[in-house]
C-alpha atoms as a PDB file:
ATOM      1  CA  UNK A   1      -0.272 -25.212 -14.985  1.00  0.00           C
ATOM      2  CA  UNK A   2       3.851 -24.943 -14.570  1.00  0.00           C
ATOM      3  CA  UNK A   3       5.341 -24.264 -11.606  1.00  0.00           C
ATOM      4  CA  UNK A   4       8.662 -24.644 -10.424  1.00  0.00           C
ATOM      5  CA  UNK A   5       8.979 -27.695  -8.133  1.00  0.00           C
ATOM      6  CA  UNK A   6      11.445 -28.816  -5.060  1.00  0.00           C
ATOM      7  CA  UNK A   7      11.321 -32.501  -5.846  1.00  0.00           C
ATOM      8  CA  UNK A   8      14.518 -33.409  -4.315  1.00  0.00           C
ATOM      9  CA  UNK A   9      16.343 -31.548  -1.375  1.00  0.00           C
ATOM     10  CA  UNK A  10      19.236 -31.490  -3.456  1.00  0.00           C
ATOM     11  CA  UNK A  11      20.143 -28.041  -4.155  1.00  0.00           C
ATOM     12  CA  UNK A  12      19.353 -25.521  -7.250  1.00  0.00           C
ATOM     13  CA  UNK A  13      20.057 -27.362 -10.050  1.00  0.00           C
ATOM     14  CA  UNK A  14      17.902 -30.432  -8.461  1.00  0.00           C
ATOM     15  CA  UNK A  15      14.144 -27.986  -9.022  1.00  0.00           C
ATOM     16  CA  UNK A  16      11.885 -29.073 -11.681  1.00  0.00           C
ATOM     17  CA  UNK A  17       9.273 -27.349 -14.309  1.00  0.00           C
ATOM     18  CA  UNK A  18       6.464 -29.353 -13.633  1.00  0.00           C
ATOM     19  CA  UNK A  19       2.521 -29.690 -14.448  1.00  0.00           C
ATOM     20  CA  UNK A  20       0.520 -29.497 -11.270  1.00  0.00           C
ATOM     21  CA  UNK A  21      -2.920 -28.789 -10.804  1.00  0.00           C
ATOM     22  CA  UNK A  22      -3.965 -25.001 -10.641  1.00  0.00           C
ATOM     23  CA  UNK A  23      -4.644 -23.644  -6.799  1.00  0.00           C
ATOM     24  CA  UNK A  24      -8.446 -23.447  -5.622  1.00  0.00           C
ATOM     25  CA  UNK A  25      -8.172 -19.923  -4.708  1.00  0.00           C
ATOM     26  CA  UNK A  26     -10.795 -20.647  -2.054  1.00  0.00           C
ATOM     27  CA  UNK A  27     -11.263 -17.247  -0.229  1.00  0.00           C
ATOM     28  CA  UNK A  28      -7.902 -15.987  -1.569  1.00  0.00           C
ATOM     29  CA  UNK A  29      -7.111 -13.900  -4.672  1.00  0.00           C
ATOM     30  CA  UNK A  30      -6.117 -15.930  -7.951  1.00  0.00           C
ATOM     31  CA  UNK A  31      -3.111 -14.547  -9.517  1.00  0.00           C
ATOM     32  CA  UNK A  32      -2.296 -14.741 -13.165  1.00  0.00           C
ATOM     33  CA  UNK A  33       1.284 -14.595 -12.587  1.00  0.00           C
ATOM     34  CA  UNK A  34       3.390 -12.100 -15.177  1.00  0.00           C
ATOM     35  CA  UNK A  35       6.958 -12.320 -13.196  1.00  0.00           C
ATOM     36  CA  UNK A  36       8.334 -14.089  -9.676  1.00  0.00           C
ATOM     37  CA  UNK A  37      11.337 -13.085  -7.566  1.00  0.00           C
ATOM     38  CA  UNK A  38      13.908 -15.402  -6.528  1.00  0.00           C
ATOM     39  CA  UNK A  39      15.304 -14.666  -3.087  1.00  0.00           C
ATOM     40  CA  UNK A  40      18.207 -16.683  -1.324  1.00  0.00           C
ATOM     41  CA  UNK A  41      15.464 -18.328   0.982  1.00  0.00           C
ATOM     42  CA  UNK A  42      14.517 -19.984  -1.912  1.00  0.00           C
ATOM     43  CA  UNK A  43      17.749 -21.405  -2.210  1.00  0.00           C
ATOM     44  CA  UNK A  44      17.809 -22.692   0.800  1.00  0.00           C
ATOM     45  CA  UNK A  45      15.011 -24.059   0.772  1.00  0.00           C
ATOM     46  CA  UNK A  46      16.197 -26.421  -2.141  1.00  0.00           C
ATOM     47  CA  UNK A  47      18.401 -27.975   0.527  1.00  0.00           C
ATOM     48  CA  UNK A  48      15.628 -27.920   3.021  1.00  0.00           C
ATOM     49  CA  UNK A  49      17.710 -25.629   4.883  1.00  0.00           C
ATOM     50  CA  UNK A  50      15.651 -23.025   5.328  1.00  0.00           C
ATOM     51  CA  UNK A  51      13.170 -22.232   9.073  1.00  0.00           C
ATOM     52  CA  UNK A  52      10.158 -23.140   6.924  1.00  0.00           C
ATOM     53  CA  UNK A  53      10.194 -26.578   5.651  1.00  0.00           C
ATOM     54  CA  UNK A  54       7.767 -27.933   3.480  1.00  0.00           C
ATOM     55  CA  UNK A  55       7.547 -31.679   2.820  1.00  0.00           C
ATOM     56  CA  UNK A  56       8.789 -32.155  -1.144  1.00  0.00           C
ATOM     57  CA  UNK A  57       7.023 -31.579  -3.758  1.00  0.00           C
ATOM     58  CA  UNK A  58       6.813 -28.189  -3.309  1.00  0.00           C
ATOM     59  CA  UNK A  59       6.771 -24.843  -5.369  1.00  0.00           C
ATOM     60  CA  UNK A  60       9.434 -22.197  -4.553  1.00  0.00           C
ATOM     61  CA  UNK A  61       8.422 -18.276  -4.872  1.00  0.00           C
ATOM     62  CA  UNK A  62       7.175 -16.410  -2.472  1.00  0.00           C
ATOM     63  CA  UNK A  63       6.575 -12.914  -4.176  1.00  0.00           C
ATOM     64  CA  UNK A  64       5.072 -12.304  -7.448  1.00  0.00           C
ATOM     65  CA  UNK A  65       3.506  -9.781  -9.929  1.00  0.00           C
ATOM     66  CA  UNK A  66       0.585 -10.361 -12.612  1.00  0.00           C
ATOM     67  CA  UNK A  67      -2.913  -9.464 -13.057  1.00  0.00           C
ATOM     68  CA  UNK A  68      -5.980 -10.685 -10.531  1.00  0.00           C
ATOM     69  CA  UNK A  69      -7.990 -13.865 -12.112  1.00  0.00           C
ATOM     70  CA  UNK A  70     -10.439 -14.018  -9.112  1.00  0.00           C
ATOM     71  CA  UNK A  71     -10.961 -12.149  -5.849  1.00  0.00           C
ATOM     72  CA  UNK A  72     -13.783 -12.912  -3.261  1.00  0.00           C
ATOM     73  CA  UNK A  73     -16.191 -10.039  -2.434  1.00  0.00           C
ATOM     74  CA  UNK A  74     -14.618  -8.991   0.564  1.00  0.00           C
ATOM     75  CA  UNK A  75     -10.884  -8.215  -0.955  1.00  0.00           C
ATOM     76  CA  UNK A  76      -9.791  -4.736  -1.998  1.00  0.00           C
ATOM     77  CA  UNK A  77      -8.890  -5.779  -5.764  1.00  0.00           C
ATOM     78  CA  UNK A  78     -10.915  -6.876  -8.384  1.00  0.00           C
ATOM     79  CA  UNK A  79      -9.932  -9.171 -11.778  1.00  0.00           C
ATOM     80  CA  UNK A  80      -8.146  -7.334 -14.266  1.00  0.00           C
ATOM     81  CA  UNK A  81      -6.490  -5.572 -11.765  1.00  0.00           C
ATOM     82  CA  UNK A  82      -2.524  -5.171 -11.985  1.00  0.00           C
ATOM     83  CA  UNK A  83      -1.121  -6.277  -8.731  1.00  0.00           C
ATOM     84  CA  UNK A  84       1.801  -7.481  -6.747  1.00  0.00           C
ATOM     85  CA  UNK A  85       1.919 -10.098  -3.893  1.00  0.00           C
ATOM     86  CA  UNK A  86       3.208 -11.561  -1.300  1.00  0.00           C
ATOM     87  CA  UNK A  87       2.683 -14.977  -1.111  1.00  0.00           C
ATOM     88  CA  UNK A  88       5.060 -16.737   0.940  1.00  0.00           C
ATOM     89  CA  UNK A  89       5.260 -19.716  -1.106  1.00  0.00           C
ATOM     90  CA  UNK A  90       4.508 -21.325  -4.408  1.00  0.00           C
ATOM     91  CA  UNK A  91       5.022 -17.743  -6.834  1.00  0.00           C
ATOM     92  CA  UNK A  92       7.246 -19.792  -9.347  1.00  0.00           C
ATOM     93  CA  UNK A  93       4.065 -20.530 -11.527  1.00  0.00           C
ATOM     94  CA  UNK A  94       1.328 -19.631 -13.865  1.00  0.00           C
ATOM     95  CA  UNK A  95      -0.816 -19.068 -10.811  1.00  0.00           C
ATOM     96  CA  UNK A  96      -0.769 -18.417  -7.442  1.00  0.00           C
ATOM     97  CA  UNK A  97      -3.535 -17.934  -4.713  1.00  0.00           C
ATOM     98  CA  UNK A  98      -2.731 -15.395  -2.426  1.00  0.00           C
ATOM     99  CA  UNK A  99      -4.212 -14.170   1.276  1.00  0.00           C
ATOM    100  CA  UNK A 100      -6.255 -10.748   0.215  1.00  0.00           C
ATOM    101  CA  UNK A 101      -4.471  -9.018   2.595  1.00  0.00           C
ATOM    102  CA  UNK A 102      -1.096  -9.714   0.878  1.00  0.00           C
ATOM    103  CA  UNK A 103      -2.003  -8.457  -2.253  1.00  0.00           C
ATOM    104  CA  UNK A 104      -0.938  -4.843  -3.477  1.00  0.00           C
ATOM    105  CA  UNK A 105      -2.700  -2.289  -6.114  1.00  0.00           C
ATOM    106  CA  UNK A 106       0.399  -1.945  -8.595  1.00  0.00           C
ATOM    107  CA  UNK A 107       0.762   1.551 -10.319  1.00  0.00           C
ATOM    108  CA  UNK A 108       0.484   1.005 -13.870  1.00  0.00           C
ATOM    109  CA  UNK A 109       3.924   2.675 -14.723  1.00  0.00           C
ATOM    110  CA  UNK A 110       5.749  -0.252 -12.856  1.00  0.00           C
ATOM    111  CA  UNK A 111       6.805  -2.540 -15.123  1.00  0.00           C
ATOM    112  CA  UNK A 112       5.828  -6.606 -13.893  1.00  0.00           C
ATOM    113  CA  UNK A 113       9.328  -7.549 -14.084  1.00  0.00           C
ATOM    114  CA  UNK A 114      10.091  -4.879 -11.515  1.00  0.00           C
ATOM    115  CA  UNK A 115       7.171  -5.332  -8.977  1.00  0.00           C
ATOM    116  CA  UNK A 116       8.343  -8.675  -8.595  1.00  0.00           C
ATOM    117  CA  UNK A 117      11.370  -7.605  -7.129  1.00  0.00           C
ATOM    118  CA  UNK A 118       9.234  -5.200  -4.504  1.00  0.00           C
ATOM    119  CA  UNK A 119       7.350  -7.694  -1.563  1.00  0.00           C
ATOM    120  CA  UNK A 120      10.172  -9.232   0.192  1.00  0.00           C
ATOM    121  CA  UNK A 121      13.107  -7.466  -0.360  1.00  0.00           C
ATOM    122  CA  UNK A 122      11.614  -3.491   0.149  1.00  0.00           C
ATOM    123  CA  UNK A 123       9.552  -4.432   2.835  1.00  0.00           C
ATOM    124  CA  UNK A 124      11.531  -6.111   4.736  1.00  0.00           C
ATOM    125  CA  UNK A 125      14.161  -2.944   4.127  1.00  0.00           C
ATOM    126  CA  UNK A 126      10.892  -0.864   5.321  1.00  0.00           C
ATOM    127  CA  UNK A 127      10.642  -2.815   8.555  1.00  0.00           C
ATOM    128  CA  UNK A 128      14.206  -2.800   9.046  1.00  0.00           C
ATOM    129  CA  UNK A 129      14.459   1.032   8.523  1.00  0.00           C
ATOM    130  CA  UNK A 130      11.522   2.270   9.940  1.00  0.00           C
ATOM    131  CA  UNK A 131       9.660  -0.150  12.128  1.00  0.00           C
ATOM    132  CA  UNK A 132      12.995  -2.039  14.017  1.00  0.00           C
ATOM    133  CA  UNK A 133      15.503   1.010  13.253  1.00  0.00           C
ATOM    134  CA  UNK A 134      13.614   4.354  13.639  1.00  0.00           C
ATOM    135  CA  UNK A 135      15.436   6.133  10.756  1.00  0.00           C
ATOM    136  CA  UNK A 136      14.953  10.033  10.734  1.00  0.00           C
ATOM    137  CA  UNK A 137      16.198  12.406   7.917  1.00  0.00           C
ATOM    138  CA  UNK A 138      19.715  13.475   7.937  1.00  0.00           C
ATOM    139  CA  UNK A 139      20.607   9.854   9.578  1.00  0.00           C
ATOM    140  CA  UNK A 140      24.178   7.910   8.297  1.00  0.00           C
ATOM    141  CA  UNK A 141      23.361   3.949   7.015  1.00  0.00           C
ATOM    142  CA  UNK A 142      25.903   1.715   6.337  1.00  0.00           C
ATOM    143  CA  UNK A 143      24.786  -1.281   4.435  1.00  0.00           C
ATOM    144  CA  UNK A 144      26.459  -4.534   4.196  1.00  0.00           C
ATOM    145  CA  UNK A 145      25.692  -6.646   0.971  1.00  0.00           C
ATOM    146  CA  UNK A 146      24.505  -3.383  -0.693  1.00  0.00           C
ATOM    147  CA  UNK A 147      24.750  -4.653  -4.574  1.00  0.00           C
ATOM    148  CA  UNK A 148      22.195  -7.516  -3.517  1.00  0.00           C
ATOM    149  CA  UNK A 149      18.881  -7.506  -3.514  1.00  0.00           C
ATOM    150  CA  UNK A 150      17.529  -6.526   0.359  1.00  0.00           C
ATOM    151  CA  UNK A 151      20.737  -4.180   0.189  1.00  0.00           C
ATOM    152  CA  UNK A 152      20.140  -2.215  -2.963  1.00  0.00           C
ATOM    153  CA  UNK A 153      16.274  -1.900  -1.283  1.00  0.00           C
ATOM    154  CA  UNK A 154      17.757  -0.676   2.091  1.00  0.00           C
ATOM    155  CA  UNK A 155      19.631   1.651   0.023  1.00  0.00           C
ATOM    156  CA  UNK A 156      16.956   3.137  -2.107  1.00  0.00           C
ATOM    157  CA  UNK A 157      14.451   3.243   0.750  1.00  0.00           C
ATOM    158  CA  UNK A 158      17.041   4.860   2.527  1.00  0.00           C
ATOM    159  CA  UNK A 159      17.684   7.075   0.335  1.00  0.00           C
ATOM    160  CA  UNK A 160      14.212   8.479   0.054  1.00  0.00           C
ATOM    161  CA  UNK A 161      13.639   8.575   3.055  1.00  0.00           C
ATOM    162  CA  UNK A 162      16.560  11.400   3.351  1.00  0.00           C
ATOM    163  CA  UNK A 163      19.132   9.208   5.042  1.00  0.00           C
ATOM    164  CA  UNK A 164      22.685   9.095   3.615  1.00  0.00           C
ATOM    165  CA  UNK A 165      24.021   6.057   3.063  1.00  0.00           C
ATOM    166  CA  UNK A 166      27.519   4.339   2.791  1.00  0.00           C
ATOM    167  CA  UNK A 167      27.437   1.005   0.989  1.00  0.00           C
ATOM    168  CA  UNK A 168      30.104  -2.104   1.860  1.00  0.00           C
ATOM    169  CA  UNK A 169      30.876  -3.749  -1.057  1.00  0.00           C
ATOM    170  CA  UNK A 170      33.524  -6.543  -2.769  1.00  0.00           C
ATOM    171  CA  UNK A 171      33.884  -4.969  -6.032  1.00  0.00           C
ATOM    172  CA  UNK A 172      34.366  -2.815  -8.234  1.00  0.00           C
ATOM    173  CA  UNK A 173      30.869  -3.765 -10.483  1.00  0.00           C
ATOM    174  CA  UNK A 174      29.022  -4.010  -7.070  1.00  0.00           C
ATOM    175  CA  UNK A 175      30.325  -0.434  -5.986  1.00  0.00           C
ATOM    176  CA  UNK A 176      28.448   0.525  -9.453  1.00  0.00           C
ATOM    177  CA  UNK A 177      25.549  -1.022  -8.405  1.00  0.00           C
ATOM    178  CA  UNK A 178      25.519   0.804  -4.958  1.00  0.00           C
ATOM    179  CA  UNK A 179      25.556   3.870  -6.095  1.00  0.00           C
ATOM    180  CA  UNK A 180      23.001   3.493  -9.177  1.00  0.00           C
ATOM    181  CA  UNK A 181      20.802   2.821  -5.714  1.00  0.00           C
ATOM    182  CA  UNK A 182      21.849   5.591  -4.233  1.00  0.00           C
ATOM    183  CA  UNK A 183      24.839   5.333  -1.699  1.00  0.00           C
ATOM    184  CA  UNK A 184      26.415   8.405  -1.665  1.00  0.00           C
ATOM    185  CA  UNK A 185      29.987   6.185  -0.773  1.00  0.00           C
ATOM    186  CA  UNK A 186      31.173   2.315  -1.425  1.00  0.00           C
ATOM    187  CA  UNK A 187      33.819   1.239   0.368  1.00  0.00           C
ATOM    188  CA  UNK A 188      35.536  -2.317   0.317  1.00  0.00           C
ATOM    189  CA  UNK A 189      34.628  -5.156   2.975  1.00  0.00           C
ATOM    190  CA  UNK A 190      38.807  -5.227   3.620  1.00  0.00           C
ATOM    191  CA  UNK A 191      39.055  -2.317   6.150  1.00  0.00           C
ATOM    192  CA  UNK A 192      35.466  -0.873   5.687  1.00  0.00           C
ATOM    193  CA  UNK A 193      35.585   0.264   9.691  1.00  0.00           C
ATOM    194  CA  UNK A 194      38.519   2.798   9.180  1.00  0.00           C
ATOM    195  CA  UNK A 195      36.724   3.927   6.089  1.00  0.00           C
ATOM    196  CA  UNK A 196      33.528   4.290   7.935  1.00  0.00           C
ATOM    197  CA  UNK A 197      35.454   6.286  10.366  1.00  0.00           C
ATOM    198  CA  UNK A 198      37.141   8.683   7.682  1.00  0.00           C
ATOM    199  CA  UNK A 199      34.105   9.249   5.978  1.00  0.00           C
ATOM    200  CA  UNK A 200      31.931   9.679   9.060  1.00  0.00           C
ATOM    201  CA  UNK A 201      34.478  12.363  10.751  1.00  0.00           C
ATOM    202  CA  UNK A 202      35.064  10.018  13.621  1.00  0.00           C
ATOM    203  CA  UNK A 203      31.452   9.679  14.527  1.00  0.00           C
ATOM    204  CA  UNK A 204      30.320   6.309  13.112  1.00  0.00           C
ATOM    205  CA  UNK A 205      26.721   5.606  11.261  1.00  0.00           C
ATOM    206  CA  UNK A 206      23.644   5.500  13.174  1.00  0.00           C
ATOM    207  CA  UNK A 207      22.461   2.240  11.020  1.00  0.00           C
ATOM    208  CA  UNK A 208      24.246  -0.664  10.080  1.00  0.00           C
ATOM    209  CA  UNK A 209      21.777  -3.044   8.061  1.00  0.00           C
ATOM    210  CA  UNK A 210      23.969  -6.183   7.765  1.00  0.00           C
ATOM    211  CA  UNK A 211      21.670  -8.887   5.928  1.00  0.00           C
ATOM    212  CA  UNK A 212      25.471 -11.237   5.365  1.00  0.00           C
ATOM    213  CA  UNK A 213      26.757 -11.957   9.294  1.00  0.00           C
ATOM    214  CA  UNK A 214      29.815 -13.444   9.255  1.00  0.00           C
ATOM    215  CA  UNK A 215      33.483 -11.975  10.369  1.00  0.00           C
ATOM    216  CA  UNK A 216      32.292  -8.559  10.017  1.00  0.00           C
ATOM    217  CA  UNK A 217      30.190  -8.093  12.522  1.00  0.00           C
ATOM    218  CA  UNK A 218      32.618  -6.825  15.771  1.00  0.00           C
ATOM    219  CA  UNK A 219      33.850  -3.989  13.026  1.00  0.00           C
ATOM    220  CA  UNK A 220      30.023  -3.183  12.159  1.00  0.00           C
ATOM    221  CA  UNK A 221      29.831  -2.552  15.920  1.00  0.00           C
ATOM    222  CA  UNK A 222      32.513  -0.440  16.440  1.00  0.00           C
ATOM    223  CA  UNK A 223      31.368   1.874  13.029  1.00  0.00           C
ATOM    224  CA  UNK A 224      28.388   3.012  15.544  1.00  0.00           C
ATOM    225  CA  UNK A 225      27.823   6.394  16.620  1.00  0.00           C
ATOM    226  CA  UNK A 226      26.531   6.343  20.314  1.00  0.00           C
ATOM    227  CA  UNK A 227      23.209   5.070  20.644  1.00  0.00           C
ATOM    228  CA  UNK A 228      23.766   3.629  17.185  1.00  0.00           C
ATOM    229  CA  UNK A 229      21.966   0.489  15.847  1.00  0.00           C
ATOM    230  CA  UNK A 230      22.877  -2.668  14.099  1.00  0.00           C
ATOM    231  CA  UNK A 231      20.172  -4.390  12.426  1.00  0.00           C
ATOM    232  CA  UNK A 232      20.748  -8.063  12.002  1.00  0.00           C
ATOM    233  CA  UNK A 233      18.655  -9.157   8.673  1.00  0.00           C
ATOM    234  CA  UNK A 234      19.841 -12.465   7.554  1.00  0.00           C
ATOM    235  CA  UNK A 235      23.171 -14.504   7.391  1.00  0.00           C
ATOM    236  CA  UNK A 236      24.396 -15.047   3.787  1.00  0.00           C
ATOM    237  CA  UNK A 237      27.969 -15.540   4.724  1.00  0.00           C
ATOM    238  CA  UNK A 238      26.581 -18.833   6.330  1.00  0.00           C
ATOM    239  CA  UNK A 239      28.349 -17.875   9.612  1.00  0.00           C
ATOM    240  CA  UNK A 240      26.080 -16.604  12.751  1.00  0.00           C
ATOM    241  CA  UNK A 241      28.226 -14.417  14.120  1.00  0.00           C
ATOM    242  CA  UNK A 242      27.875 -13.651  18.760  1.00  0.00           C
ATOM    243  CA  UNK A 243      28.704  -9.941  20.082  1.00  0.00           C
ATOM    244  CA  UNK A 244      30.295  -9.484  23.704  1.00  0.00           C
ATOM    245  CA  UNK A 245      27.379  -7.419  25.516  1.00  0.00           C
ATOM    246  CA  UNK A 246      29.827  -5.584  27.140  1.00  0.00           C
ATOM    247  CA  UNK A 247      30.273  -3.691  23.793  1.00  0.00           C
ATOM    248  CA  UNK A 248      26.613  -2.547  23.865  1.00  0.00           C
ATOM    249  CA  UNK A 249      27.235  -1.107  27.355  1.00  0.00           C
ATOM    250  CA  UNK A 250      30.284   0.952  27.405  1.00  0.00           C
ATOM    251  CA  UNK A 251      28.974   2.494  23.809  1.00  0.00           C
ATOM    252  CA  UNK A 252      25.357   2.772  24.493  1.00  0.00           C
ATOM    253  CA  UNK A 253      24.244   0.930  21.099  1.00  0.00           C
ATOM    254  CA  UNK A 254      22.197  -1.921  20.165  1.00  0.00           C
ATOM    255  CA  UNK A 255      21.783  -4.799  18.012  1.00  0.00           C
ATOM    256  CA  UNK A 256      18.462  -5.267  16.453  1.00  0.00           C
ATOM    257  CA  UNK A 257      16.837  -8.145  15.504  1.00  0.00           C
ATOM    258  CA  UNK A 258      14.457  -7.623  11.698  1.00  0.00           C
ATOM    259  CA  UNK A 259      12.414 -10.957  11.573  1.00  0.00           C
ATOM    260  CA  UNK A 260      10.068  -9.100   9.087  1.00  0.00           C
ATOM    261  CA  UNK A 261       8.228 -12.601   7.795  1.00  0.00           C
ATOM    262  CA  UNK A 262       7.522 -13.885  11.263  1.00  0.00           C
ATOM    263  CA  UNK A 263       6.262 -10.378  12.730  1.00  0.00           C
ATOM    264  CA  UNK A 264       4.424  -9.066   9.655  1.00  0.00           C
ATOM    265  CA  UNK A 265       2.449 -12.897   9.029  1.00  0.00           C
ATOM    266  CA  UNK A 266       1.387 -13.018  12.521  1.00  0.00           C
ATOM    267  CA  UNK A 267      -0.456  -9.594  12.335  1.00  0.00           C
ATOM    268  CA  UNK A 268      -3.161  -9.098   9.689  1.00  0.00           C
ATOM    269  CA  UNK A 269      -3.137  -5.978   7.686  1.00  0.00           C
ATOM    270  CA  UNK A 270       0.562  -5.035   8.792  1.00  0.00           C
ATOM    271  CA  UNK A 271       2.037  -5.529   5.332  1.00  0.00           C
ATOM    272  CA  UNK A 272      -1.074  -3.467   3.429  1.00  0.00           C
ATOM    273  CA  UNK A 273      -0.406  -0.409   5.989  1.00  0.00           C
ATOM    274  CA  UNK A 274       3.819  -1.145   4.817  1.00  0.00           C
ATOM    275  CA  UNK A 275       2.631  -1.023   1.001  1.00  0.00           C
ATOM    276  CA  UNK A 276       0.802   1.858   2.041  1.00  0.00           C
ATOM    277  CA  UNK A 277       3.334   3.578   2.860  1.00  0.00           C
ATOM    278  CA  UNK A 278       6.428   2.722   0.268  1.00  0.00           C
ATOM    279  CA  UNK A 279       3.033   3.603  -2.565  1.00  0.00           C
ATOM    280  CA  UNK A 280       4.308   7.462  -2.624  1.00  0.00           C
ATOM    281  CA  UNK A 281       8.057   6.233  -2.796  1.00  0.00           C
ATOM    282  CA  UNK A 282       7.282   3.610  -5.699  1.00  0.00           C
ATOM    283  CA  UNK A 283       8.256   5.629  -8.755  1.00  0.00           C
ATOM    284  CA  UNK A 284      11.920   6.187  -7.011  1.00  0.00           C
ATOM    285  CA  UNK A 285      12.275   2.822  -5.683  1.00  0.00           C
ATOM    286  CA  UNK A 286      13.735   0.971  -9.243  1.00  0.00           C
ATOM    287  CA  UNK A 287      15.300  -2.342  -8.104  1.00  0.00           C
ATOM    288  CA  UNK A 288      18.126  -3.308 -10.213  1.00  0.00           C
ATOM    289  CA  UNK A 289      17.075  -6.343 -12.066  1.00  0.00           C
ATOM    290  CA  UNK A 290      19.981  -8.829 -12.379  1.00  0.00           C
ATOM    291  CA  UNK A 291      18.509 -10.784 -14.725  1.00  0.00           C
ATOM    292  CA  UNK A 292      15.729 -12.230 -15.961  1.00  0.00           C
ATOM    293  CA  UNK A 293      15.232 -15.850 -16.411  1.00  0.00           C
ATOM    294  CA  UNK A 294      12.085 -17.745 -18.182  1.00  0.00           C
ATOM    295  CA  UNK A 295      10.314 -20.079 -15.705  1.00  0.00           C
ATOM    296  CA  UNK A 296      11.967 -23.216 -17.517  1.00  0.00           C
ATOM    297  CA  UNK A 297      15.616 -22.004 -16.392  1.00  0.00           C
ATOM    298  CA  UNK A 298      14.997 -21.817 -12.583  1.00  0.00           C
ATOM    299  CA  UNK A 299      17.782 -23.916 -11.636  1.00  0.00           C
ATOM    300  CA  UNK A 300      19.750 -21.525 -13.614  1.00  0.00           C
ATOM    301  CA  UNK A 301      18.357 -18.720 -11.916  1.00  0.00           C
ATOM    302  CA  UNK A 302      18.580 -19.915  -8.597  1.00  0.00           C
ATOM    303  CA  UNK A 303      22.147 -21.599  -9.063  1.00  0.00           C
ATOM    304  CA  UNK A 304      23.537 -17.591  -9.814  1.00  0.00           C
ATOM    305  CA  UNK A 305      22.008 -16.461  -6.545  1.00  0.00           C
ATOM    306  CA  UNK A 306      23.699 -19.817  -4.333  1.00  0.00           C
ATOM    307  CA  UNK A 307      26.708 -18.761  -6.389  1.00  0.00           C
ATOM    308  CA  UNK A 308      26.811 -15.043  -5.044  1.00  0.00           C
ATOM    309  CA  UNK A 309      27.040 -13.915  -9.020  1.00  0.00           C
ATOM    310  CA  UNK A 310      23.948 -11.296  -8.541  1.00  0.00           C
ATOM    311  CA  UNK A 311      23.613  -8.000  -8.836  1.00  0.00           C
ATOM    312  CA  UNK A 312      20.263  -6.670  -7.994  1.00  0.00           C
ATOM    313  CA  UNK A 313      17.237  -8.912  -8.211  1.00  0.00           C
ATOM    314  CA  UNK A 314      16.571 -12.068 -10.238  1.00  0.00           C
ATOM    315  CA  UNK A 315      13.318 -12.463 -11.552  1.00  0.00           C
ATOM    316  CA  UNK A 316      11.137 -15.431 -13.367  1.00  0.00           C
ATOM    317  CA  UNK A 317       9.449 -14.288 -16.294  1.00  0.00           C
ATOM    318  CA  UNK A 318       6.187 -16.291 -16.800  1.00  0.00           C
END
């Protein structure tokens, strides 16, 4: 079969469309793969950059869509069936085999192309919002990053979920893309604090879901309400950015740690009960596709995420 290799640590235009032998799905579920999403771990893991480092040759992807080849007895989905997955790595080919309990009935009105986009990037935004940041109706999010792909899901989740949200973004186009999602406000990065205020009568947000780090962080924390929370996601400015404790004290709010992989693996049957629960919310929660990118121009693909060109989601088609 072809699958998208990391021969080289050598960035995104290094990967490689290669023949490798199809997975023995052992007790797993075989995946005909249909569509993969691309992720920025997956560009960093072209440099070997990223926590999890597998030893080269490897195969990027670690969420797909498609249709079940094989299942063993004991999972919930049979072959035929349309399904998405998460399967942490090796999505970027024909086939994938996937841990039972990672693999989700897809509703047939969601389009492949789409449900690749879903796994990571909505629940991780579920277990950012929910689980780690106890959203309630009639709650104020601001989102950081919110034309990319974990912030357009924050903002859609959010969004049905009956939180308002306020979306930072850099431009114009990604302001668009914000509100498409569902912010009900974009304001630029350049002075997005005293915006914040303005909008939020003084009070601050009680969410800031920052997935980019960097020199924005001490002006997330002062946008909180009292007993506000900032959930830290990821770091695509490339900077890890420190807080002064002393802030948390004297305004009673926290920063919040969302290490969805690393909680959700470690505890079987966590992500079904999370796919459970977005099921109902499936139909409103579109992610903006990007673009989409045959499996032969992944170093294409992946080059436009290192590059910070996306909007939305990028997806494989296979």
């Amino acid at each position: 079969m072809r699958a998208v290799q990391v021969v080289t640590l050598d960035g995104p235009k290094s990967v490689e469309v290669r023949d490798v032998a199809a997975p023995d799905p052992g007790d797993r579920v075989l995946v005909d793969v249909r569509a993969a999403g691309l992720n920025f771990p997956d560009v960093l893991q072209t440099r070997g950059l990223y926590q999890y480092k597998p030893d080269p040759p490897f195969t990027i992807g670690s969420e797909v869509a498609g249709v079940v080849a094989a299942a063993p007895e004991s999972a919930s989905v049979r072959p035929g069936d349309r399904v998405a997955a998460f399967c942490t790595i090796g999505g970027a080919a024909e086939q994938v085999a996937v841990p039972a309990d990672l693999v989700f009935p897809l509703p047939d009105e969601v389009a492949f192309t789409a449900a690749a986009a879903l796994p990571m990037n909505y629940l991780t935004a579920h277990f950012a919002l929910v689980t780690r940041g106890h959203l309630e109706a009639g709650q104020t999010v601001l989102v950081h990053g919110a034309a990319g792909g974990v912030g357009t899901a924050v903002t859609q989740l959010a969004t049905a979920l009956g939180a308002r949200v306020i979306a930072v973004v850099s431009s114009d186009a990604k302001a668009a893309v914000a509100r498409a999602a569902g912010a009900s406000d974009a304001v630029p990065v350049e002075g997005f604090k005293d915006a914040v205020k303005a909008l939020t009568g003084g009070r601050g947000v009680n969410l800031v879901v920052d997935p980019v780090g960097g020199d924005r962080f001490t002006d997330s924390l002062r946008s909180l309400a009292p007993l506000g929370r900032l959930l830290v996601i990821g770091f695509t400015a490339g900077e890890i950015p420190t807080v002064k404790v002393n802030r948390l004290l004297l305004n009673n709010i926290d920063v919040v740690g969302v290490g969805w992989g690393a909680f959700s693996l470690a505890r079987p049957g966590f992500v079904a009960e999370q796919w459970a629960q977005l099921l109902p919310h499936l139909t409103l929660l579109d992610p903006p596709i990007d673009a989409v990118f045959p499996l032969e121009r992944a170093g294409e693909a992946l080059t436009r995420i290192d590059e910070r060109q996306v909007l939305g989601k990028v997806v494989l088609e296979v």
